[in-house]
PDB file of N, CA and C in Angstrom:
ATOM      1  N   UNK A   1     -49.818  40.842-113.848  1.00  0.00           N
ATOM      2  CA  UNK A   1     -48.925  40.939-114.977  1.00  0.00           C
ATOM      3  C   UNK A   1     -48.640  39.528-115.489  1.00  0.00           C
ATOM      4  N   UNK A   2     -48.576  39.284-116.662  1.00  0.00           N
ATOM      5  CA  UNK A   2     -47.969  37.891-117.054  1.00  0.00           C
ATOM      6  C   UNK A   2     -46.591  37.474-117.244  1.00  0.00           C
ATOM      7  N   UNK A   3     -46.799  36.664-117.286  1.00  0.00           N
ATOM      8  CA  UNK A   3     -45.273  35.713-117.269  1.00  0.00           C
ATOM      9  C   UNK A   3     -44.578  36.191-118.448  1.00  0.00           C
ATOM     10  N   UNK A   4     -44.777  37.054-119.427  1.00  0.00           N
ATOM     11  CA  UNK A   4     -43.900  37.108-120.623  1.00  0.00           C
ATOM     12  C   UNK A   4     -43.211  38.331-120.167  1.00  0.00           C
ATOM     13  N   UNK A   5     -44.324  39.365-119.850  1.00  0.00           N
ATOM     14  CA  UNK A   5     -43.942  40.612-118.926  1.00  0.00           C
ATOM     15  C   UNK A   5     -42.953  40.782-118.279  1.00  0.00           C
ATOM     16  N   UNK A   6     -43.148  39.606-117.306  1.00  0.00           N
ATOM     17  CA  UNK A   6     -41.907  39.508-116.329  1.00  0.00           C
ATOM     18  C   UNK A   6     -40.398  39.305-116.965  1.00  0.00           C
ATOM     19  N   UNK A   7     -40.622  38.208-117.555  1.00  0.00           N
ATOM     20  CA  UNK A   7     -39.772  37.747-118.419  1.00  0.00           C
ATOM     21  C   UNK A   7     -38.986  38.794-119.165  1.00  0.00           C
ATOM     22  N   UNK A   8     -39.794  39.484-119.952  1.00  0.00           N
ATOM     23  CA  UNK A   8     -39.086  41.051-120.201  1.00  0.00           C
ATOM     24  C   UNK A   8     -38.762  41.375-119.667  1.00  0.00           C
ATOM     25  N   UNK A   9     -38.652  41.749-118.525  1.00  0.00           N
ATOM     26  CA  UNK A   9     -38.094  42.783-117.471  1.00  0.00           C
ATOM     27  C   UNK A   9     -37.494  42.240-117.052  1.00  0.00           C
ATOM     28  N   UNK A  10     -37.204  40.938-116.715  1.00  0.00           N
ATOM     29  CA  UNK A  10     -35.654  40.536-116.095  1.00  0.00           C
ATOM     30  C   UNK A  10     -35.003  40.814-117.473  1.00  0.00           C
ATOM     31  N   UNK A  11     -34.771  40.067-118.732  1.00  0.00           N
ATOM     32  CA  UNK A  11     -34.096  40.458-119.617  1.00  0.00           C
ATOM     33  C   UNK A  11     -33.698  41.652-119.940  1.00  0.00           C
ATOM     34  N   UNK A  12     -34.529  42.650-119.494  1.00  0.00           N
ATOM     35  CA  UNK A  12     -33.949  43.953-119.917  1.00  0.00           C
ATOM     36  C   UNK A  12     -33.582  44.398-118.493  1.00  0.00           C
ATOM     37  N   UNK A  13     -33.175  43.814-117.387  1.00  0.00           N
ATOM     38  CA  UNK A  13     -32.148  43.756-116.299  1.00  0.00           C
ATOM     39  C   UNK A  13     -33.217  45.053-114.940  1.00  0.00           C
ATOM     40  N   UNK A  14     -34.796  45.374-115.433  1.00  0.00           N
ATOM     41  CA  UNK A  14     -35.298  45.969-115.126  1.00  0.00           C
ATOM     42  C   UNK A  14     -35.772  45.563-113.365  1.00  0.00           C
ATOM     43  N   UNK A  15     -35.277  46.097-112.279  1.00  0.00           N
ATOM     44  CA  UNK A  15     -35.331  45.852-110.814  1.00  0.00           C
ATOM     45  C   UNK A  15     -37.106  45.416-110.727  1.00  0.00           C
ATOM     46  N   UNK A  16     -37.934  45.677-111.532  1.00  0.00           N
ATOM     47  CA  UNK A  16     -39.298  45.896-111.281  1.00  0.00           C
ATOM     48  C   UNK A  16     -39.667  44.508-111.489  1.00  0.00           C
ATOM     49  N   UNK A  17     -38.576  43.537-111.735  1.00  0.00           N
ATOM     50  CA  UNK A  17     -39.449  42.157-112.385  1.00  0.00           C
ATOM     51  C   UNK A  17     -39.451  41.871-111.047  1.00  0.00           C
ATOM     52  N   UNK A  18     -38.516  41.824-110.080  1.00  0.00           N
ATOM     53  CA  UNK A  18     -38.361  40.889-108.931  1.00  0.00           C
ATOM     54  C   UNK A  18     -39.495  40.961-108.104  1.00  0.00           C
ATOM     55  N   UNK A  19     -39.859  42.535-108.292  1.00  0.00           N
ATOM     56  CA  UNK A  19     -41.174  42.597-107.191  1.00  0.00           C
ATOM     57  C   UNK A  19     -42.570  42.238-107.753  1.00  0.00           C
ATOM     58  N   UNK A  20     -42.678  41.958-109.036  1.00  0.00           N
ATOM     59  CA  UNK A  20     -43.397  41.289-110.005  1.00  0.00           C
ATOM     60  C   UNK A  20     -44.044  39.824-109.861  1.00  0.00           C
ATOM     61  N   UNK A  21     -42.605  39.141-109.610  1.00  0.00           N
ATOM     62  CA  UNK A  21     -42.649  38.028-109.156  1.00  0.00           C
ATOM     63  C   UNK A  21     -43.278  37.229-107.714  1.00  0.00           C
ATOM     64  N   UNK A  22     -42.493  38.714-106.843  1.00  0.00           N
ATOM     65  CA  UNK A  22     -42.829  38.843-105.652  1.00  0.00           C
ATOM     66  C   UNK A  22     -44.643  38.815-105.269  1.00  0.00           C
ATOM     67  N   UNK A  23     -44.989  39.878-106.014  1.00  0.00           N
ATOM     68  CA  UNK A  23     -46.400  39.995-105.753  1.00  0.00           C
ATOM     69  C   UNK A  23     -47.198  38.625-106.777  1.00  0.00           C
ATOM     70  N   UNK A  24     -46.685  38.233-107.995  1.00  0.00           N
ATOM     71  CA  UNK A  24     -47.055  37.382-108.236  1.00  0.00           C
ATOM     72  C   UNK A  24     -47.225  35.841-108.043  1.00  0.00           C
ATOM     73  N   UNK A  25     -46.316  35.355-107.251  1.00  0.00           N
ATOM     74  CA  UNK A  25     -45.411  34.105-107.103  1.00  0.00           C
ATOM     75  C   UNK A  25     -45.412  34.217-105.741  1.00  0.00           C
ATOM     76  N   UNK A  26     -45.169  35.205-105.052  1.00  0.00           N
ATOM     77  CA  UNK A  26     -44.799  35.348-103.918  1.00  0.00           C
ATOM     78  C   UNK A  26     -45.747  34.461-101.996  1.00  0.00           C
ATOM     79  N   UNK A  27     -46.345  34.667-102.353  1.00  0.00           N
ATOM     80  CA  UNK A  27     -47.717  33.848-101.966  1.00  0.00           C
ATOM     81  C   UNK A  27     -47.319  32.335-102.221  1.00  0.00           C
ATOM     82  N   UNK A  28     -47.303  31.985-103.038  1.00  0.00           N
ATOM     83  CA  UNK A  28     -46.548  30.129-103.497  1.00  0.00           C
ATOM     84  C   UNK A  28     -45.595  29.972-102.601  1.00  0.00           C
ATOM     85  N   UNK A  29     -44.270  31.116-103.104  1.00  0.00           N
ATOM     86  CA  UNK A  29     -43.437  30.451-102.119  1.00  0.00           C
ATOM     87  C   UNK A  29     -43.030  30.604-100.825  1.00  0.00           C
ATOM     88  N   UNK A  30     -43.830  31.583 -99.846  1.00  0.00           N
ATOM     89  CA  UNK A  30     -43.891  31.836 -98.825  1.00  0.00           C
ATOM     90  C   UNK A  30     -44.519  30.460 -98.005  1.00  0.00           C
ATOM     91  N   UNK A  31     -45.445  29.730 -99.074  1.00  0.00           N
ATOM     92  CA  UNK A  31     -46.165  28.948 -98.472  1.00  0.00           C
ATOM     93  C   UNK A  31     -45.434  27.443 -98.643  1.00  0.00           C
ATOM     94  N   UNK A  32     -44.712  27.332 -99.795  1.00  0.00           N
ATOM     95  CA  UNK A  32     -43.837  26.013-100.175  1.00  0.00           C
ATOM     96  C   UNK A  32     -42.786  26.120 -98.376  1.00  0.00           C
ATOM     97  N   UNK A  33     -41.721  27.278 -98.555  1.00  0.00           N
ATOM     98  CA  UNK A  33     -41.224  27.434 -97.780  1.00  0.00           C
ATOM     99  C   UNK A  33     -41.609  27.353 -95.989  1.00  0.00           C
ATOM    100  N   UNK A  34     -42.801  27.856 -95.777  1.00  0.00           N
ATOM    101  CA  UNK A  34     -43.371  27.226 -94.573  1.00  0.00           C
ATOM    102  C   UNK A  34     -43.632  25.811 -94.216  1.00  0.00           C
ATOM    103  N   UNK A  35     -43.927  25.223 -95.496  1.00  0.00           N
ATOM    104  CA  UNK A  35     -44.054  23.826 -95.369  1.00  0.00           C
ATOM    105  C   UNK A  35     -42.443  22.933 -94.631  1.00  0.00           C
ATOM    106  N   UNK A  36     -41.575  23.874 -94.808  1.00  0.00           N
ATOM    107  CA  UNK A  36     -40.313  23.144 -94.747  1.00  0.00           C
ATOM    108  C   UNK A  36     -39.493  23.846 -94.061  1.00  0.00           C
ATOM    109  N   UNK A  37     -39.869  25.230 -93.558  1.00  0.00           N
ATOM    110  CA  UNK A  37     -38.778  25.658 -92.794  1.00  0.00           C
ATOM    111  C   UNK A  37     -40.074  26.400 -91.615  1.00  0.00           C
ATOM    112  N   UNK A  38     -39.468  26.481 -90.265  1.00  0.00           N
ATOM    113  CA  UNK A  38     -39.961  27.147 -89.160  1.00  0.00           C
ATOM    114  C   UNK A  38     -40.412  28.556 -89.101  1.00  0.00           C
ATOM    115  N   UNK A  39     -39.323  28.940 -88.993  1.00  0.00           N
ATOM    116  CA  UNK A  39     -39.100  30.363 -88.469  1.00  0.00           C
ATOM    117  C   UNK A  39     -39.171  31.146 -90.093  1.00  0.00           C
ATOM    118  N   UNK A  40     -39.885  31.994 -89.410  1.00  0.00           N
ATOM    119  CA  UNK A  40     -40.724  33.318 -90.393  1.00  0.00           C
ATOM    120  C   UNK A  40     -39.221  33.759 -91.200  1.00  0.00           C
ATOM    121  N   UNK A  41     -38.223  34.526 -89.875  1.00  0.00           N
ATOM    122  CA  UNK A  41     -37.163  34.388 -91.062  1.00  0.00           C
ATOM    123  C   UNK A  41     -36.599  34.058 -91.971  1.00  0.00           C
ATOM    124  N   UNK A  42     -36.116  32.327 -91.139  1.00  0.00           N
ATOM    125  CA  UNK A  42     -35.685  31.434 -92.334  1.00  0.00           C
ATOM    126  C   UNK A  42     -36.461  31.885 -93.884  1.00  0.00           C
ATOM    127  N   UNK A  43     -38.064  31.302 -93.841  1.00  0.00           N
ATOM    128  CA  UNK A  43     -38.759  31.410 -95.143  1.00  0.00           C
ATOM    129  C   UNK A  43     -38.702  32.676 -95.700  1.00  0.00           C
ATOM    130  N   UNK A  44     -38.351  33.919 -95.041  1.00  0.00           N
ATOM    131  CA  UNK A  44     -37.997  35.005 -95.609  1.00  0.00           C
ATOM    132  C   UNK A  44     -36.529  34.730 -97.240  1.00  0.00           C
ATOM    133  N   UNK A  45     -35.676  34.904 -95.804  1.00  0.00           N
ATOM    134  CA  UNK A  45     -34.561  34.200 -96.363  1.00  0.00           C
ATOM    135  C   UNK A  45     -34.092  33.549 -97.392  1.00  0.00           C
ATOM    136  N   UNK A  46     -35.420  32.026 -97.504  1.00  0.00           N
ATOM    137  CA  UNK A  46     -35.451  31.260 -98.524  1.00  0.00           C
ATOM    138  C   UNK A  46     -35.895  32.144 -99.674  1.00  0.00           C
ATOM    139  N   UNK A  47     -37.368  32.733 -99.497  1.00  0.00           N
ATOM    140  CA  UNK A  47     -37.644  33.409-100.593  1.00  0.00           C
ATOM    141  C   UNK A  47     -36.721  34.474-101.470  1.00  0.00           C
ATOM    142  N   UNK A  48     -36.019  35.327-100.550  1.00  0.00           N
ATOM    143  CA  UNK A  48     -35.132  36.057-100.887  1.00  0.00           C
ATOM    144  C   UNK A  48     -33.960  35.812-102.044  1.00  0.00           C
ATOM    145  N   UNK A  49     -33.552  34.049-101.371  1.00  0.00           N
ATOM    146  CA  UNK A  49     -32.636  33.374-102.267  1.00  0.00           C
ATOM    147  C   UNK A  49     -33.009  33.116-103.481  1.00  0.00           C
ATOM    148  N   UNK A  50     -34.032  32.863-103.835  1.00  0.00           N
ATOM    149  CA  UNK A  50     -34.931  32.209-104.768  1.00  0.00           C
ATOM    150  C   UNK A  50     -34.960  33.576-105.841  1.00  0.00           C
ATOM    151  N   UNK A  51     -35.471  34.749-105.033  1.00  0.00           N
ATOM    152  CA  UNK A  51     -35.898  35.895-105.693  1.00  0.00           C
ATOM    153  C   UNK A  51     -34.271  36.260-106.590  1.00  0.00           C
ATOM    154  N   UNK A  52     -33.253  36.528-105.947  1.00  0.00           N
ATOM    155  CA  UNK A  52     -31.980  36.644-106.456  1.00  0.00           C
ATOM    156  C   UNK A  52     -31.501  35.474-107.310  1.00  0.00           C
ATOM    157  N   UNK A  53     -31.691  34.252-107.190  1.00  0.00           N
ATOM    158  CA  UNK A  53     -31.156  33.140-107.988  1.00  0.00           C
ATOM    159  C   UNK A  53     -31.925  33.461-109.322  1.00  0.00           C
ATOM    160  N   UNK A  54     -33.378  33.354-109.362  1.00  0.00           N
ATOM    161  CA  UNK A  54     -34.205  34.389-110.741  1.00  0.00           C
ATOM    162  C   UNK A  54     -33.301  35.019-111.285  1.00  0.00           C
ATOM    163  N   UNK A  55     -32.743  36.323-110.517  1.00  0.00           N
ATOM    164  CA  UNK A  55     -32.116  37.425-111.168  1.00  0.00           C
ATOM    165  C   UNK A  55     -30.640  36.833-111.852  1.00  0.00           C
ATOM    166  N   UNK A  56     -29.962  36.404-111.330  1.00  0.00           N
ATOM    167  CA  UNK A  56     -28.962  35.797-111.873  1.00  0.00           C
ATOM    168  C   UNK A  56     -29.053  34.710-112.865  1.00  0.00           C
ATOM    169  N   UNK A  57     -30.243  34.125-113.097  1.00  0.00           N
ATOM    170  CA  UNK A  57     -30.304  33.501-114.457  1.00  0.00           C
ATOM    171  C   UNK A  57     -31.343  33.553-115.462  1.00  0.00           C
ATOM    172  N   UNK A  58     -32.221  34.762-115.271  1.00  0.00           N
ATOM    173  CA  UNK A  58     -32.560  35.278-116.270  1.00  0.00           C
ATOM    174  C   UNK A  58     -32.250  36.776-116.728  1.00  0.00           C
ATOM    175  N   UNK A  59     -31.547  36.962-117.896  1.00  0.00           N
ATOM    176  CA  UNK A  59     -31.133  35.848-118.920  1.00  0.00           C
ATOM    177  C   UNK A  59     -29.783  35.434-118.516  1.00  0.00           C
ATOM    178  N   UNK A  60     -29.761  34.023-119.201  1.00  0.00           N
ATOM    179  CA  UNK A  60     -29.687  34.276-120.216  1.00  0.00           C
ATOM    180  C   UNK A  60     -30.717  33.057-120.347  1.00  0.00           C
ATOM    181  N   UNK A  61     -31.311  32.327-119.195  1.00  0.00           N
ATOM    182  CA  UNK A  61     -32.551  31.700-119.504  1.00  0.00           C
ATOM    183  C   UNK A  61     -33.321  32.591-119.702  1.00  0.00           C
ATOM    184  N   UNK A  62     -34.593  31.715-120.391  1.00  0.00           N
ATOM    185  CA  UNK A  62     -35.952  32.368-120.755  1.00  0.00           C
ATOM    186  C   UNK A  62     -37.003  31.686-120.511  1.00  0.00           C
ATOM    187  N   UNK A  63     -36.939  31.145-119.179  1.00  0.00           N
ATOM    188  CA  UNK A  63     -38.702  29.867-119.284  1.00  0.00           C
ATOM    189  C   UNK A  63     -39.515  30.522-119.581  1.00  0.00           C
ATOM    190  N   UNK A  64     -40.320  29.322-119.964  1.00  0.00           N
ATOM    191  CA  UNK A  64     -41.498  29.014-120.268  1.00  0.00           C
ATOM    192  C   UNK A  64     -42.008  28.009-119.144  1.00  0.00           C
ATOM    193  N   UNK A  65     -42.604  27.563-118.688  1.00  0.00           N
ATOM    194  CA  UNK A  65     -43.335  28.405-117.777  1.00  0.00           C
ATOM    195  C   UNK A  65     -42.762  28.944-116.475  1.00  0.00           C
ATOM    196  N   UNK A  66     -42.883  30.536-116.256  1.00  0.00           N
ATOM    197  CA  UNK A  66     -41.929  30.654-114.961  1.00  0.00           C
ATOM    198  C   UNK A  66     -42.056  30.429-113.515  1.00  0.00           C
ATOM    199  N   UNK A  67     -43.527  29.608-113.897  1.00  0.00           N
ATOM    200  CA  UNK A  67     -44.013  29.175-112.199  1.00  0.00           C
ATOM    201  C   UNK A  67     -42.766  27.912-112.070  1.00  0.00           C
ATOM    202  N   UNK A  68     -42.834  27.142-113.046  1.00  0.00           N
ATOM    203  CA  UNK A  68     -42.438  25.732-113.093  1.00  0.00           C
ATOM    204  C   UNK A  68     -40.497  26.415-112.626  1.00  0.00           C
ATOM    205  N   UNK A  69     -39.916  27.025-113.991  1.00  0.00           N
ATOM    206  CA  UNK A  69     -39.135  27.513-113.256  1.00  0.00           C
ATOM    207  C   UNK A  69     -38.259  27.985-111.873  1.00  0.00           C
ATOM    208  N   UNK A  70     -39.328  28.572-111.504  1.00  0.00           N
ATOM    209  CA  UNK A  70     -39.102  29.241-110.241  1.00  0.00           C
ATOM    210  C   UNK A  70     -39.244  28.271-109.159  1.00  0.00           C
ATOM    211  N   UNK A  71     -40.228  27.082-109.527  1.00  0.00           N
ATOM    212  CA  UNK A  71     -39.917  25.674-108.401  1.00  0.00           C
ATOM    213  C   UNK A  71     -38.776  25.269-108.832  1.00  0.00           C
ATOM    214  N   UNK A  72     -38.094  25.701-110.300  1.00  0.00           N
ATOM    215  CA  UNK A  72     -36.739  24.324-110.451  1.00  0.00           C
ATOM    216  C   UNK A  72     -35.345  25.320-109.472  1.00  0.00           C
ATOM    217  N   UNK A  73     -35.403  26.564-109.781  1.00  0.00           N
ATOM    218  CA  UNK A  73     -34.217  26.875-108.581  1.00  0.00           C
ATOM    219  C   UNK A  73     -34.576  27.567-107.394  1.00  0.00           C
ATOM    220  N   UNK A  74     -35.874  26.971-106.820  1.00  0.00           N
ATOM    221  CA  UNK A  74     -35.923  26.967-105.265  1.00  0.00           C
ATOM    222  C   UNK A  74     -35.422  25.618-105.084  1.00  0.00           C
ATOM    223  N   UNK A  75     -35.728  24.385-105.936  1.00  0.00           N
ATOM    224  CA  UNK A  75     -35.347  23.343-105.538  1.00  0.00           C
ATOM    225  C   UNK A  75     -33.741  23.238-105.609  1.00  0.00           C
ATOM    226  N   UNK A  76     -33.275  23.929-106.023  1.00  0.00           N
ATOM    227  CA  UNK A  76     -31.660  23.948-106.214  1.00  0.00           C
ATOM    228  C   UNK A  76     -31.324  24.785-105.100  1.00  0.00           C
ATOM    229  N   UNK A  77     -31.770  25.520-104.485  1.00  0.00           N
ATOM    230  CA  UNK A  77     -31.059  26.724-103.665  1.00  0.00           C
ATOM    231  C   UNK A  77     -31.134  25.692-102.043  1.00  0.00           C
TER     232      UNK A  77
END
């Protein structure tokens, strides 16, 4: 699915973007997160945060690009 897709579907508050992301993105940050945390949980965890921080700010953001995005509030979380 593409990034505009997604993008729709968080905006229209639709539960289906997260797992969107998940299957799309998800792979990246399982692997960012291993780089930096141990335990399988933890990086669970992290991802989880990441996946919900998305939800809470889109919208009323709208990136462009939402890979880049999605590194700017893992790096915040």
């Amino acid at each position: 699915m593409d990034d505009k897709k997604i993008i729709e579907m968080f905006l229209a508050r639709d539960e289906n973007a997260i797992r969107a992301v998940e299957k799309k993105y998800g792979g990246l940050c399982y692997h960012v997160a291993s780089n930096i945390l141990a335990r399988h949980e933890d990086r669970e965890e992290c991802v989880n945060d990441v996946l919900l921080a998305l939800w809470n700010a889109i919208p009323p953001e709208r990136p462009d690009p939402l890979s880049a995005y999605i590194y700017k509030v893992g790096k915040n979380i």
